[in-house]
N, C-alpha and C. Protein backbone atom coordinates (compact mmCIF):
# COMPACT_ATOMS: atom_id res chain seq x y z
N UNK A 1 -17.11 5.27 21.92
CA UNK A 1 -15.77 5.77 21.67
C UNK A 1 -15.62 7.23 22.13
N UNK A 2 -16.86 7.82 22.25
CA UNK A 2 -16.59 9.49 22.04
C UNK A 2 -16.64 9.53 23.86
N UNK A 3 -16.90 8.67 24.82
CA UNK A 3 -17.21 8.73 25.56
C UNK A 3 -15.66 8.35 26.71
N UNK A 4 -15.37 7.01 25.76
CA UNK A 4 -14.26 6.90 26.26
C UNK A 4 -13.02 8.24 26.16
N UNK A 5 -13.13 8.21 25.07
CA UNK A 5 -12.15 9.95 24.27
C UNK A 5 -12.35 10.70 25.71
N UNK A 6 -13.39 11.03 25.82
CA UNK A 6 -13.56 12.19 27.09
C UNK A 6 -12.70 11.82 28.16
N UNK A 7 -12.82 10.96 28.51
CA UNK A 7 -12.79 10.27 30.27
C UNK A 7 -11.08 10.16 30.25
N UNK A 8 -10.54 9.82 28.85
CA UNK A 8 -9.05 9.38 28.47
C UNK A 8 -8.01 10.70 28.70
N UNK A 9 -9.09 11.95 27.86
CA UNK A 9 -8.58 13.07 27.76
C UNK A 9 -8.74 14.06 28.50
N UNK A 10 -9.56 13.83 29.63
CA UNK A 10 -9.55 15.10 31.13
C UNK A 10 -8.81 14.07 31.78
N UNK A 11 -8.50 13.13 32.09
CA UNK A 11 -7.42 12.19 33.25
C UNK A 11 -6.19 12.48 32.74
N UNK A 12 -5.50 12.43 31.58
CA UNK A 12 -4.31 12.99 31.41
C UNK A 12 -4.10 14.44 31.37
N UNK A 13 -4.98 15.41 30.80
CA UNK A 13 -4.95 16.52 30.99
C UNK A 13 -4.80 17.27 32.52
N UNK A 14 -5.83 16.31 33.29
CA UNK A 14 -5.54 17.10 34.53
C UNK A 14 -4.06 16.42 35.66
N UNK A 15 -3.51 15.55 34.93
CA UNK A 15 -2.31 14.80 35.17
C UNK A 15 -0.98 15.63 34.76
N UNK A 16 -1.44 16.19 33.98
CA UNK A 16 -0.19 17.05 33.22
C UNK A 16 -0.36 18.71 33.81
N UNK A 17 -1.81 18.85 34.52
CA UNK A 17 -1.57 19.91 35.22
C UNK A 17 -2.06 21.00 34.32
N UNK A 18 -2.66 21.22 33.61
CA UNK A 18 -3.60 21.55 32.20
C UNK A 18 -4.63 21.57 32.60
N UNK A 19 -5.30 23.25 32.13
CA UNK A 19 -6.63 23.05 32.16
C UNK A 19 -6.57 23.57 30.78
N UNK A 20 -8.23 23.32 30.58
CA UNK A 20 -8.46 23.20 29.41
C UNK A 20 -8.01 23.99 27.96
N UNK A 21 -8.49 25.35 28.88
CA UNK A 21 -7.96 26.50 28.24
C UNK A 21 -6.09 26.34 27.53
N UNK A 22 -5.16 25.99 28.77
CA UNK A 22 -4.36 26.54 28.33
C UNK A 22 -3.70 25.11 27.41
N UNK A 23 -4.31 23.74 27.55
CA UNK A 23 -3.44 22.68 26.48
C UNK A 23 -4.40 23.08 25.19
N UNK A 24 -5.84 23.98 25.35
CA UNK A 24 -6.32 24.41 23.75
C UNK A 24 -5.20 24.94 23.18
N UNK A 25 -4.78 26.37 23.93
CA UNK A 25 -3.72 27.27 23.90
C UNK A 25 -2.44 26.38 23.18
N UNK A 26 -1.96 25.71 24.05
CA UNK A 26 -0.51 24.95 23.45
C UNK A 26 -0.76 24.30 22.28
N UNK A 27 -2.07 23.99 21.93
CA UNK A 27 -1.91 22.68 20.75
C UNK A 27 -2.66 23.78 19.48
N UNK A 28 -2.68 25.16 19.67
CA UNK A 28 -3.14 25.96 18.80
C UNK A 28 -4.93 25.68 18.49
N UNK A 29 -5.37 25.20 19.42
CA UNK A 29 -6.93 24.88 19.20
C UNK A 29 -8.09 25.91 19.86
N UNK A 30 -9.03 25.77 19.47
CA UNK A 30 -10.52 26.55 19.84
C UNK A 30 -10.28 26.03 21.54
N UNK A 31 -10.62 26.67 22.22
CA UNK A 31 -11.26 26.61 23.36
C UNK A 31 -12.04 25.40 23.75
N UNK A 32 -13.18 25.79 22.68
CA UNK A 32 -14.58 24.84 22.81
C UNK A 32 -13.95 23.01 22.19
N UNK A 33 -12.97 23.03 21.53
CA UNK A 33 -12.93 21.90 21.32
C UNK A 33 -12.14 20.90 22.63
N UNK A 34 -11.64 21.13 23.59
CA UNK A 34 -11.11 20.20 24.25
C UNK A 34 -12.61 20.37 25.24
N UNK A 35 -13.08 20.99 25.60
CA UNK A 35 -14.21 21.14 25.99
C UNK A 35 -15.20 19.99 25.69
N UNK A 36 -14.84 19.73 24.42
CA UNK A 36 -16.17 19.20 23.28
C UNK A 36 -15.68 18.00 23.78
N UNK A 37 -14.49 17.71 23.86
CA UNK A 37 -13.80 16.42 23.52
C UNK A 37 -14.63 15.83 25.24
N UNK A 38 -14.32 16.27 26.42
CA UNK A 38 -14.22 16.03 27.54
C UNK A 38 -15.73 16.14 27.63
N UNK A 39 -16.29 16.73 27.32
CA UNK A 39 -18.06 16.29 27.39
C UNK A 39 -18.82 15.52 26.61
N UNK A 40 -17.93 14.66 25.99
CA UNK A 40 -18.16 13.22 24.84
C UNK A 40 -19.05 13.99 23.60
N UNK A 41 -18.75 15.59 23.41
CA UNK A 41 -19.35 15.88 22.33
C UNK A 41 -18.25 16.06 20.93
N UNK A 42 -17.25 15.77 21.68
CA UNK A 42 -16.42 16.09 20.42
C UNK A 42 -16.35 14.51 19.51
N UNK A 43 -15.80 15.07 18.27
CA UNK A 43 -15.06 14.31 17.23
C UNK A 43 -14.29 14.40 16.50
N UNK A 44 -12.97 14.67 17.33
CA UNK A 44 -11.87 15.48 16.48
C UNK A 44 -10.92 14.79 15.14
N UNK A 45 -10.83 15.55 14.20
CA UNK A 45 -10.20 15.35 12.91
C UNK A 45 -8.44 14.80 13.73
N UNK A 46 -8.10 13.89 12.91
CA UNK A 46 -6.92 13.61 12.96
C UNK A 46 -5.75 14.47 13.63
N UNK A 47 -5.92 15.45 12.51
CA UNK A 47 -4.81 16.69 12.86
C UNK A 47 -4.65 17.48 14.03
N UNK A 48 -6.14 17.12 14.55
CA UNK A 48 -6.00 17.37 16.21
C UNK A 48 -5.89 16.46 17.60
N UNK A 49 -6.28 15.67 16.76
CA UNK A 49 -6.50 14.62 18.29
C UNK A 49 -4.65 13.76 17.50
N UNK A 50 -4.10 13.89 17.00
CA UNK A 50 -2.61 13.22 17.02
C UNK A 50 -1.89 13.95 17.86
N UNK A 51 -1.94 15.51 17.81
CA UNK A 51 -0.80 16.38 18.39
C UNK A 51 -1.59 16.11 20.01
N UNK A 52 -2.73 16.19 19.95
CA UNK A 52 -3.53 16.29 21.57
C UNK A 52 -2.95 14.53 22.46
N UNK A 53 -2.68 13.65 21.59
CA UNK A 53 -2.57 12.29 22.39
C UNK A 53 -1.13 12.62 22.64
N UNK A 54 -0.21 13.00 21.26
CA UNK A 54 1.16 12.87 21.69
C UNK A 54 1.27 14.00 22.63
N UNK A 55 0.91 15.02 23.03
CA UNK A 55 0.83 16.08 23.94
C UNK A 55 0.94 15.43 25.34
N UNK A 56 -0.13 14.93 25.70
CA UNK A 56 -0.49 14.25 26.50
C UNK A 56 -0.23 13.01 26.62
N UNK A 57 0.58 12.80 25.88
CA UNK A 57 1.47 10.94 26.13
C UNK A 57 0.35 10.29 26.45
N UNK A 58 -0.76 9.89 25.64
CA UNK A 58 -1.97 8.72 25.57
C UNK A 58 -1.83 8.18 24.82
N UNK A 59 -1.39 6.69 25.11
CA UNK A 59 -0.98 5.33 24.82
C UNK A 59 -2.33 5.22 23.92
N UNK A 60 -1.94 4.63 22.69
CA UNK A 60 -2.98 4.18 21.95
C UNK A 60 -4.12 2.87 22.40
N UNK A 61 -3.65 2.14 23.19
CA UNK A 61 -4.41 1.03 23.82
C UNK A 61 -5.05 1.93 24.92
N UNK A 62 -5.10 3.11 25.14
CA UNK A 62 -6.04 3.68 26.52
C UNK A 62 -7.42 4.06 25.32
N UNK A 63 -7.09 4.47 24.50
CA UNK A 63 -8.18 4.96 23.05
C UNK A 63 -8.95 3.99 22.49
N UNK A 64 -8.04 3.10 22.05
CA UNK A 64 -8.80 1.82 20.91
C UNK A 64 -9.31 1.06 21.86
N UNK A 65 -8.36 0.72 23.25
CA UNK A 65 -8.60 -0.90 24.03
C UNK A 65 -9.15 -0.11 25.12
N UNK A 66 -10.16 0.10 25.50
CA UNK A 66 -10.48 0.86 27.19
C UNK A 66 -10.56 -0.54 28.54
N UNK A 67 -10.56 -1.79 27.63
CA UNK A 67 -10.87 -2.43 28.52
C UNK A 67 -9.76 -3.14 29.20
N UNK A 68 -8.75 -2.75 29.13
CA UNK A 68 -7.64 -3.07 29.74
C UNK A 68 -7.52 -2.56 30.61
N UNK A 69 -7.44 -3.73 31.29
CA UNK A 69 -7.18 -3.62 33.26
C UNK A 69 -5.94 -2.56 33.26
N UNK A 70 -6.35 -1.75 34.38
CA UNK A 70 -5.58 -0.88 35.02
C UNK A 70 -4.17 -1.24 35.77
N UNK A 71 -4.72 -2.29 36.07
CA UNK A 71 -3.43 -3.26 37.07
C UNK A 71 -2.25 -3.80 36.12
N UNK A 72 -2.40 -3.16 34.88
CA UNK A 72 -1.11 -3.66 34.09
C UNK A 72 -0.72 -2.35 34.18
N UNK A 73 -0.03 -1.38 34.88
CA UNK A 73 0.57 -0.34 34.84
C UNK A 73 1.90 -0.64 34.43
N UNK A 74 2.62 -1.18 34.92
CA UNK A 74 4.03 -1.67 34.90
C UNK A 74 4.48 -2.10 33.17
N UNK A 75 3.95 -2.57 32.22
CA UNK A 75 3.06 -2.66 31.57
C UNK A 75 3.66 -1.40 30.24
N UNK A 76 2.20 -0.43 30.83
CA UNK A 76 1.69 0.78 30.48
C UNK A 76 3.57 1.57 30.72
N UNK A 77 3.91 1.85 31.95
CA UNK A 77 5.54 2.12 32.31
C UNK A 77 5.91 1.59 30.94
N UNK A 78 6.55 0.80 31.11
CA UNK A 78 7.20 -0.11 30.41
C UNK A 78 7.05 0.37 28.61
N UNK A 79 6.19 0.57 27.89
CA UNK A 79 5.86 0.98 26.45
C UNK A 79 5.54 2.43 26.84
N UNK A 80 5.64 3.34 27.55
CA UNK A 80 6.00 4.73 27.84
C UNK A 80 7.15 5.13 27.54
N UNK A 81 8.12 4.13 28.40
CA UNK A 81 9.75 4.30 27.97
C UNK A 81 10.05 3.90 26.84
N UNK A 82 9.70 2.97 26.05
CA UNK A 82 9.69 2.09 24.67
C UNK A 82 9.76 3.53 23.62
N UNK A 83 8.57 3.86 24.08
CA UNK A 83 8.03 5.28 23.08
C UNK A 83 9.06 5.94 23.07
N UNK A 84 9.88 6.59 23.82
CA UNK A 84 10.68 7.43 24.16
C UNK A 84 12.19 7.42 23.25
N UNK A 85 12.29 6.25 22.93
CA UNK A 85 13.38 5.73 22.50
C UNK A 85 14.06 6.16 21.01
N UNK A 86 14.31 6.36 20.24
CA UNK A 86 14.96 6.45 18.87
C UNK A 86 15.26 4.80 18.29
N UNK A 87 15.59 4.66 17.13
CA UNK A 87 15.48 3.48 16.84
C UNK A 87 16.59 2.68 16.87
N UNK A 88 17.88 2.80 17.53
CA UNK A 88 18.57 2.62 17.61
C UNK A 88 18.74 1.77 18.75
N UNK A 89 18.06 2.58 20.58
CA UNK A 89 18.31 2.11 21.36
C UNK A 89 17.17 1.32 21.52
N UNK A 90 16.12 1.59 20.54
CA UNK A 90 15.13 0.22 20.64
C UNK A 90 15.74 -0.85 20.11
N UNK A 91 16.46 -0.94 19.17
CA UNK A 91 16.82 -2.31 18.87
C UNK A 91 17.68 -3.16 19.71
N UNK A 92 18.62 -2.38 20.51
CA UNK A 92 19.43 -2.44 21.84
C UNK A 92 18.74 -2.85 22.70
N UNK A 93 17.47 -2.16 23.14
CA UNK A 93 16.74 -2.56 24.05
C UNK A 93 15.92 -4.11 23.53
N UNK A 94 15.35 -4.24 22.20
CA UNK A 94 15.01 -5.37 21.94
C UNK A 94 15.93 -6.55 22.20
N UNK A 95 16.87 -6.49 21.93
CA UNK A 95 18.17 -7.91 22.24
C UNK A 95 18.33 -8.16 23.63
N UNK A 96 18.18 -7.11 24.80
CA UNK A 96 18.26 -7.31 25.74
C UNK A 96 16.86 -7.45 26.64
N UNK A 97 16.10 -7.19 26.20
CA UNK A 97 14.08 -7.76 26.42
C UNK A 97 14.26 -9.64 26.22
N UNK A 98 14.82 -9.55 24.69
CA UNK A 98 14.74 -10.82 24.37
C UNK A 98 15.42 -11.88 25.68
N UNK A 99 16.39 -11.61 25.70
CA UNK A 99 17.48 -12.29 26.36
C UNK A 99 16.90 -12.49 28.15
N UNK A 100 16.49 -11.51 28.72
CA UNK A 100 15.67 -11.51 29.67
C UNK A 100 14.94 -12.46 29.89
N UNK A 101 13.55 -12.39 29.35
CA UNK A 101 12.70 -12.84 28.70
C UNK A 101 13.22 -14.55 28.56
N UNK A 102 13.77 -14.70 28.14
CA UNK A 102 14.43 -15.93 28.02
C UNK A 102 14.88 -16.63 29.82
N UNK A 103 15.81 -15.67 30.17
CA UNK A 103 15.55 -16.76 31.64
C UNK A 103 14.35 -16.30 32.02
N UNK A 104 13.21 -15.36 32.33
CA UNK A 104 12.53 -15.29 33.53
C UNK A 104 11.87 -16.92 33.11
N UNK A 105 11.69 -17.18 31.73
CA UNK A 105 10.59 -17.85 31.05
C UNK A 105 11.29 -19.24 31.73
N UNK A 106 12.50 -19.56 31.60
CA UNK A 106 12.99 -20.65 31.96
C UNK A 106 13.28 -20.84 33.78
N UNK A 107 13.43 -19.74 34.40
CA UNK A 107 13.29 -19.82 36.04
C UNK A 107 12.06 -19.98 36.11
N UNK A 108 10.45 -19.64 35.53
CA UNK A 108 9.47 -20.37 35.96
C UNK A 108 9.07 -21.68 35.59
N UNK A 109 9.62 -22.22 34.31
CA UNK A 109 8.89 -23.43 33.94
C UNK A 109 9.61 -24.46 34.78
N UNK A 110 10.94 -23.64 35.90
CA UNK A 110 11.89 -24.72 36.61
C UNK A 110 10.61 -24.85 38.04
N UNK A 111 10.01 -23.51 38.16
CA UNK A 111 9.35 -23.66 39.64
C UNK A 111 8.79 -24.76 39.65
């Protein structure tokens, strides 16, 4: 896990254009701990690694699930924008997922 943590958290970090120093800086942290994190020595307490994932928009299935194929990006897209949402236009967006969802399911079982 501590290994995956690393590999999860220098690929978005250096995605967001962050070095180490300065997302320590933004998330009010030690130096040495994103450091720690990215050389699979860390084990950060809650209170840091929540603000550090939502910082860095890391999908909880990149953390818990590592073994999920990459090739579901679209996917990954897809529950990025989900996240983004308030609960309002998720439920909006749910009725119209559903409804979707409903023909693609029925244009393939016609193929």
């Amino acid at each position: 896990m501590k290994e995956n943590l690393g590999i999860v958290v220098r690929k978005a970090r250096e995605n967001a254009g962050l070095t180490q120093y300065e997302l320590a800086e933004e998330l009010g942290l030690d130096g040495k701990t994103i450091l720690n994190i990215e050389n699979f020595r860390g084990n950060p307490k809650f209170d840091s690694l929540n603000p550090l994932v939502n910082l860095l928009k890391i999908p909880g299935d990149k953390l818990f699930y590592p073994d999920i194929k990459e090739n579901e990006s679209h996917k990954h897209q897809l529950l990025l924008e989900i996240q983004s949402c308030n609960d309002n236009e998720a439920a909006e967006l749910l009725r119209v997922v559903r409804y979707m969802l409903e023909i693609l399911r029925r244009q393939n079982s016609d193929s």
